[in-house]
Protein backbone atom coordinates (compact mmCIF):
# COMPACT_ATOMS: atom_id res chain seq x y z
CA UNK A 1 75.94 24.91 64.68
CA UNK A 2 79.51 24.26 62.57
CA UNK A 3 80.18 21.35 63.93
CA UNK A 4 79.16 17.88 65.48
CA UNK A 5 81.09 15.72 67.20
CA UNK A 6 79.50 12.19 67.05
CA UNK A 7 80.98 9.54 69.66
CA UNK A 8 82.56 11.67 71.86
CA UNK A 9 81.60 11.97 76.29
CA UNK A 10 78.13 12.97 75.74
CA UNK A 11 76.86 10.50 73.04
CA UNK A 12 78.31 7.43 75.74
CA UNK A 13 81.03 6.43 73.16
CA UNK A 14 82.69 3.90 75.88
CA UNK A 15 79.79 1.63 75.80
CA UNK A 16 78.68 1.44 71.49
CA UNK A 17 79.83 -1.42 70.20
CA UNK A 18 81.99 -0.53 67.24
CA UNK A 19 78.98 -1.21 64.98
CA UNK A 20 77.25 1.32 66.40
CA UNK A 21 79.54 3.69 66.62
CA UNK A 22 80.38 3.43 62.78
CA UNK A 23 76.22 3.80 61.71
CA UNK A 24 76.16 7.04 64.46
CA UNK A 25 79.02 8.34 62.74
CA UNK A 26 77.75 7.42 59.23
CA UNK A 27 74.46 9.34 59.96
CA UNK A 28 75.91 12.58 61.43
CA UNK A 29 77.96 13.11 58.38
CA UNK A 30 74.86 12.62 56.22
CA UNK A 31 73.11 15.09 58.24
CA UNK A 32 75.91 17.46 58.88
CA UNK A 33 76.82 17.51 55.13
CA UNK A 34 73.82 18.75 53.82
CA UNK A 35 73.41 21.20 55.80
CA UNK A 36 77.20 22.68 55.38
CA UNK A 37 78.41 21.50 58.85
CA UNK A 38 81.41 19.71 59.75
CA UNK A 39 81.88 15.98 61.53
CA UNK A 40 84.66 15.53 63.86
CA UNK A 41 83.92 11.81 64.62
CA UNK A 42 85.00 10.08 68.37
CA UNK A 43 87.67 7.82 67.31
CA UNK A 44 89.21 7.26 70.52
CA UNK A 45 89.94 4.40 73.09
CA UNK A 46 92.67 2.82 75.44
CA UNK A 47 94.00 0.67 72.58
CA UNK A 48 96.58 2.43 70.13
CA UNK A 49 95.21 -0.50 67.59
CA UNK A 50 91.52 -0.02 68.02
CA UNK A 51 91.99 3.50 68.06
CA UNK A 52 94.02 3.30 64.32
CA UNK A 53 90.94 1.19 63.09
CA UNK A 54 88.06 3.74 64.20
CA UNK A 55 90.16 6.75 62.72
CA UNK A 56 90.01 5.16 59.20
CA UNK A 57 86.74 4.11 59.35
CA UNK A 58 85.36 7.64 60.45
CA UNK A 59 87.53 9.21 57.47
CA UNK A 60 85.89 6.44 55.02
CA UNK A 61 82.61 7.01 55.82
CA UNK A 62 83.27 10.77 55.33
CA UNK A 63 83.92 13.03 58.86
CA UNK A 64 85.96 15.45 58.09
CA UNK A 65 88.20 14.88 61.69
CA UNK A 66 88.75 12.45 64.54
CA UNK A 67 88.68 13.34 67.77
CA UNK A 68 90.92 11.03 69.83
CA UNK A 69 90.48 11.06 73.83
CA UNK A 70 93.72 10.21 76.03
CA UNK A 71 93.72 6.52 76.40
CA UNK A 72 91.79 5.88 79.62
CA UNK A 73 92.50 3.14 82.48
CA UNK A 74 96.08 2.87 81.52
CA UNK A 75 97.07 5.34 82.82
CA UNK A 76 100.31 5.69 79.98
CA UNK A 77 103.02 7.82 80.50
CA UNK A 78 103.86 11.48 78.68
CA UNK A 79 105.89 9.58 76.51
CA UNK A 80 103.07 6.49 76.25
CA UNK A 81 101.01 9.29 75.28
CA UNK A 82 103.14 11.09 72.36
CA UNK A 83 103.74 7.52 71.30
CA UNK A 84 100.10 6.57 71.16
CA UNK A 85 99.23 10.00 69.07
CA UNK A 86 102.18 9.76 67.22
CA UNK A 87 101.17 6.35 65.94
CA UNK A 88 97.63 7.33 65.10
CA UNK A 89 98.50 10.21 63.52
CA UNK A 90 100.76 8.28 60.90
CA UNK A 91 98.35 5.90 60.42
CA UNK A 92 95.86 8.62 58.48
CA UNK A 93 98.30 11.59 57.41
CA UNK A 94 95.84 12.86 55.22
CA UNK A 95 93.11 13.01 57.89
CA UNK A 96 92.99 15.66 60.88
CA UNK A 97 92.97 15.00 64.28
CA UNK A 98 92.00 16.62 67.48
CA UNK A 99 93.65 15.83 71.08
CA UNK A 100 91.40 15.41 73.34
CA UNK A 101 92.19 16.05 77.13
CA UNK A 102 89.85 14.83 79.71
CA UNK A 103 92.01 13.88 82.45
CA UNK A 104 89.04 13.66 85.10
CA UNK A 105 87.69 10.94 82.83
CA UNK A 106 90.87 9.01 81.80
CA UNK A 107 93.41 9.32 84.71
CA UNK A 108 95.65 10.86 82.25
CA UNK A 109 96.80 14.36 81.46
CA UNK A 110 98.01 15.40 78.10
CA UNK A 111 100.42 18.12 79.27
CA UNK A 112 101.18 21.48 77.64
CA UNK A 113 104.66 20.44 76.51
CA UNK A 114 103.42 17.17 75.07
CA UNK A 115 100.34 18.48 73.25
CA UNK A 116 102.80 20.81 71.77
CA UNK A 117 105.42 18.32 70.75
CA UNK A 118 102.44 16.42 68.86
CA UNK A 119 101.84 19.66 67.17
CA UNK A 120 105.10 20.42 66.01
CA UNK A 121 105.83 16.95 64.56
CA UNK A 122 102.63 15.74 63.12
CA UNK A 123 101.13 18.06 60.69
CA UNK A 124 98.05 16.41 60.77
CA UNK A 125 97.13 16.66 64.49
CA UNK A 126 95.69 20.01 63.89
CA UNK A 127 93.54 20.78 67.47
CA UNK A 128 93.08 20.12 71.01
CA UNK A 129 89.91 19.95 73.26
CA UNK A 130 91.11 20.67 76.60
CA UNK A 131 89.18 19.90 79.73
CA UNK A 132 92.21 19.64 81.99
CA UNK A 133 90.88 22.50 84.04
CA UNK A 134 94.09 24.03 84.24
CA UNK A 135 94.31 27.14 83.00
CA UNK A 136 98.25 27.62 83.09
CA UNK A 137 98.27 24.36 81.18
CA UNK A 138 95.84 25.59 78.70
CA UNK A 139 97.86 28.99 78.53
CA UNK A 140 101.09 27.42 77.72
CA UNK A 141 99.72 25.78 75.03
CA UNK A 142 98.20 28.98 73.49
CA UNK A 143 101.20 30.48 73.85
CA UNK A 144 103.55 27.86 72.19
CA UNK A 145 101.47 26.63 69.51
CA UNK A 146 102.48 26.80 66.13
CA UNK A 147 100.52 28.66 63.94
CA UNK A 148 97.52 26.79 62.26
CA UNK A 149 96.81 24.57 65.92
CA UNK A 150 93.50 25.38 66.81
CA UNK A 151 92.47 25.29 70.77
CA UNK A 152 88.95 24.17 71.92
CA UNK A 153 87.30 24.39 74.95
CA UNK A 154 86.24 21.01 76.48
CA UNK A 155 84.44 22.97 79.48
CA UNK A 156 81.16 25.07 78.85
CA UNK A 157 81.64 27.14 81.71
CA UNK A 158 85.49 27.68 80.72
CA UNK A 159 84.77 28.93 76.88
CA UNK A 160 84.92 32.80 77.43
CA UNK A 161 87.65 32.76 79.31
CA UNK A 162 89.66 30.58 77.01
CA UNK A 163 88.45 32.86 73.77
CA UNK A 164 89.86 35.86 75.47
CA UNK A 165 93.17 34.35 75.90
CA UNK A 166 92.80 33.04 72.70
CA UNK A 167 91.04 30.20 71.95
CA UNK A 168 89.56 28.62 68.89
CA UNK A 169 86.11 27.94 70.20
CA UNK A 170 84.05 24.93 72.24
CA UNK A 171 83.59 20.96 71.73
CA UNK A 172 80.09 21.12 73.88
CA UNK A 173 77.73 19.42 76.28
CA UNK A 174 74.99 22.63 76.55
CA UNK A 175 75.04 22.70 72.79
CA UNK A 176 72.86 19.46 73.08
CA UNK A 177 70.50 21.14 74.82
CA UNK A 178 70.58 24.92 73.71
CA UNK A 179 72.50 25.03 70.41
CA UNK A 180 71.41 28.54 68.83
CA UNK A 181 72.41 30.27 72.37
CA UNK A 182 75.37 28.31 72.73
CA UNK A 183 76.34 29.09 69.38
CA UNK A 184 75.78 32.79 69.69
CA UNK A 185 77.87 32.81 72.74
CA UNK A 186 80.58 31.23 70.53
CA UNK A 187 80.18 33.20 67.98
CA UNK A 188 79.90 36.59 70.19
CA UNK A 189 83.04 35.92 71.59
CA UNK A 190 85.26 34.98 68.90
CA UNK A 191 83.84 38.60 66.80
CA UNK A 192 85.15 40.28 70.25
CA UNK A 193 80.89 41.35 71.23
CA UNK A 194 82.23 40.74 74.95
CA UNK A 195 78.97 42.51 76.19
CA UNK A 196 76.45 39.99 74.38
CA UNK A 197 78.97 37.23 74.69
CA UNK A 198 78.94 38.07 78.63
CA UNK A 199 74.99 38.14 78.53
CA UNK A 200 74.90 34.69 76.85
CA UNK A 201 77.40 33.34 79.04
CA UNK A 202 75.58 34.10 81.82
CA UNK A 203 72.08 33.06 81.05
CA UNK A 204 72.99 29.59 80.21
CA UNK A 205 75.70 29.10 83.32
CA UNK A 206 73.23 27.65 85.61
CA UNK A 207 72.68 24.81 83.20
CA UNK A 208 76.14 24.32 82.08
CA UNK A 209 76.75 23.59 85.68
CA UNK A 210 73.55 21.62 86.21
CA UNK A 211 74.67 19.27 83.75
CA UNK A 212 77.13 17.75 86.21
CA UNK A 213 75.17 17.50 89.49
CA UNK A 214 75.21 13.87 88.20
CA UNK A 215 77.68 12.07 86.49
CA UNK A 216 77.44 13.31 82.79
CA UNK A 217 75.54 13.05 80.15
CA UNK A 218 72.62 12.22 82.96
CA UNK A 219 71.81 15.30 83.38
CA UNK A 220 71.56 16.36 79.77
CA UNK A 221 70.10 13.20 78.28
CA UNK A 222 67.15 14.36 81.22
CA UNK A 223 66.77 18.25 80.21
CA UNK A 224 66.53 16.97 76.82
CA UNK A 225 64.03 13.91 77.09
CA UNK A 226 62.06 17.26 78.82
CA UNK A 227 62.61 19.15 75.97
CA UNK A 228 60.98 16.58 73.92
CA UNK A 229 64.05 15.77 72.19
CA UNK A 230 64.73 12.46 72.77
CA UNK A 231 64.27 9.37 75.51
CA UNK A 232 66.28 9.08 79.04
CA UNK A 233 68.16 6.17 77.98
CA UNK A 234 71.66 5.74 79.52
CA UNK A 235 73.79 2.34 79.47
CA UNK A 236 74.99 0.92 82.69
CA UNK A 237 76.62 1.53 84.73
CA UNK A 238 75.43 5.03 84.22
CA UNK A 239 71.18 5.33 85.45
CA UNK A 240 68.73 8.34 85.20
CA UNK A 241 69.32 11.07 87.61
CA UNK A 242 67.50 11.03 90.99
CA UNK A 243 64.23 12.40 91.72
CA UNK A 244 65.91 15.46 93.82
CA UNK A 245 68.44 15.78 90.33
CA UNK A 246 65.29 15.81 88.05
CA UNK A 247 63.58 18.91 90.44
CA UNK A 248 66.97 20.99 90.42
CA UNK A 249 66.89 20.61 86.63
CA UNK A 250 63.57 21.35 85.68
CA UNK A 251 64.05 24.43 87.71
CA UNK A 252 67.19 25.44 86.02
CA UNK A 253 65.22 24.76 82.84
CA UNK A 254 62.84 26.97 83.83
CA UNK A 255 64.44 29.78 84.90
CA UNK A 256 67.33 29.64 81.53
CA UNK A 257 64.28 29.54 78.87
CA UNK A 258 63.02 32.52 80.51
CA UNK A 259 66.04 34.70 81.41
């Protein structure tokens, strides 16, 4: 693993308070540093202000990026948006930042041509994790990037795909559960081993898609309490997965630790 990415979807970012948020992001670069990883720290919200604030704490305390989700609930415009990322990234020039696209989550799509106007004008916003689900969107953003903008898939199940049209690699929800194989898949891909890449891909698709029979991270946060890895604690409004969820899962489980 190369990277974590404290505070983003998975970790339940929208309900830390900010104190929390800054100690998660504190420890991950702790950990991540000594063992030669990167931190690209959840800095994101549906204030332009709040969002400013997180971004300089996270460089502070040491990540080495922000990841900033589409302001949510607002629902701003394409030019709300530019503005919003436009005033973040001056806030922290010397500090890089990755887009991040969710528009399932926020009710608001970063398009192509925006994401790429971002890119061109603010040397500092350096990345995108898109997990628009559109792959013309995420096409025409490959193909007009300037060179240096790095391209992430936000989807699992999406990551080969993207690498073969050109992508930079994955921002994760699997990785939480199988990191090594995960990583390998990554890896595969990017040195062109489309056979093992394929193989990888394969074995762990029936728990990328597992992982959203429920509303995510549910579904992780159980495979991993039955992995030993940590307790089923979610904050309302999100709750544990149902009984009939927790049987599918433990039979995915099963059958991707032993393919």
């Amino acid at each position: 693993v190369k990277l974590l990415v404290p505070c983003g979807t998975t970790g339940e970012s929208a309900t830390m308070t900010e104190a929390e948020r800054l100690n998660v992001i504190r420890l991950a670069v702790e950990v991540a540093h000594r063992r030669e990883a990167k931190v690209i720290a959840g800095t994101g919200s549906n204030s332009t202000a709040a969002t400013i604030e997180f971004t300089r704490r996270a460089r502070e305390l040491g990540a080495d990026a922000a990841l900033v989700v589409a302001p949510y609930y607002n629902k701003p415009t394409q030019a709300g948006l530019y503005a919003h990322f436009s005033e973040v990234a001056k806030s922290v020039t010397d500090f890089p930042i990755m887009l991040y696209n969710v528009p399932g989550r926020t009710a608001s799509n970063i398009s192509a041509e925006t994401t790429l106007r971002l890119a061109a004008d603010h040397p500092n916003i350096v990345a995108t994790k898109e997990a628009s689900g559109d792959l013309s969107q995420v096409m025409a953003i490959l193909a007009g990037r300037p060179k240096g903008f790095k391209v992430f898939s936000g989807d699992d199940a999406t990551t080969l795909p993207l690498i073969a049209l050109g992508a930079d690699g994955l921002v994760s929800v699997i990785a939480n559960e199988m990191p090594r194989e995960t990583s390998r898949m990554v890896e595969k891909a990017l040195d062109g081993a489309w056979t093992a890449a394929r193989k990888l891909h394969f074995q762990l698709l029936p728990l990328m898609e597992a992982n959203f029979i429920e509303s995510s991270p549910a579904p992780c946060k159980f495979v991993m309490k039955e992995m030993g890895l940590l307790e089923e604690n979610l904050r309302l409004p999100l709750v544990p997965v149902t009984k009939e969820t927790q049987g599918i899962l433990k039979k995915v489980m099963h059958e991707v630790t032993l393919s």
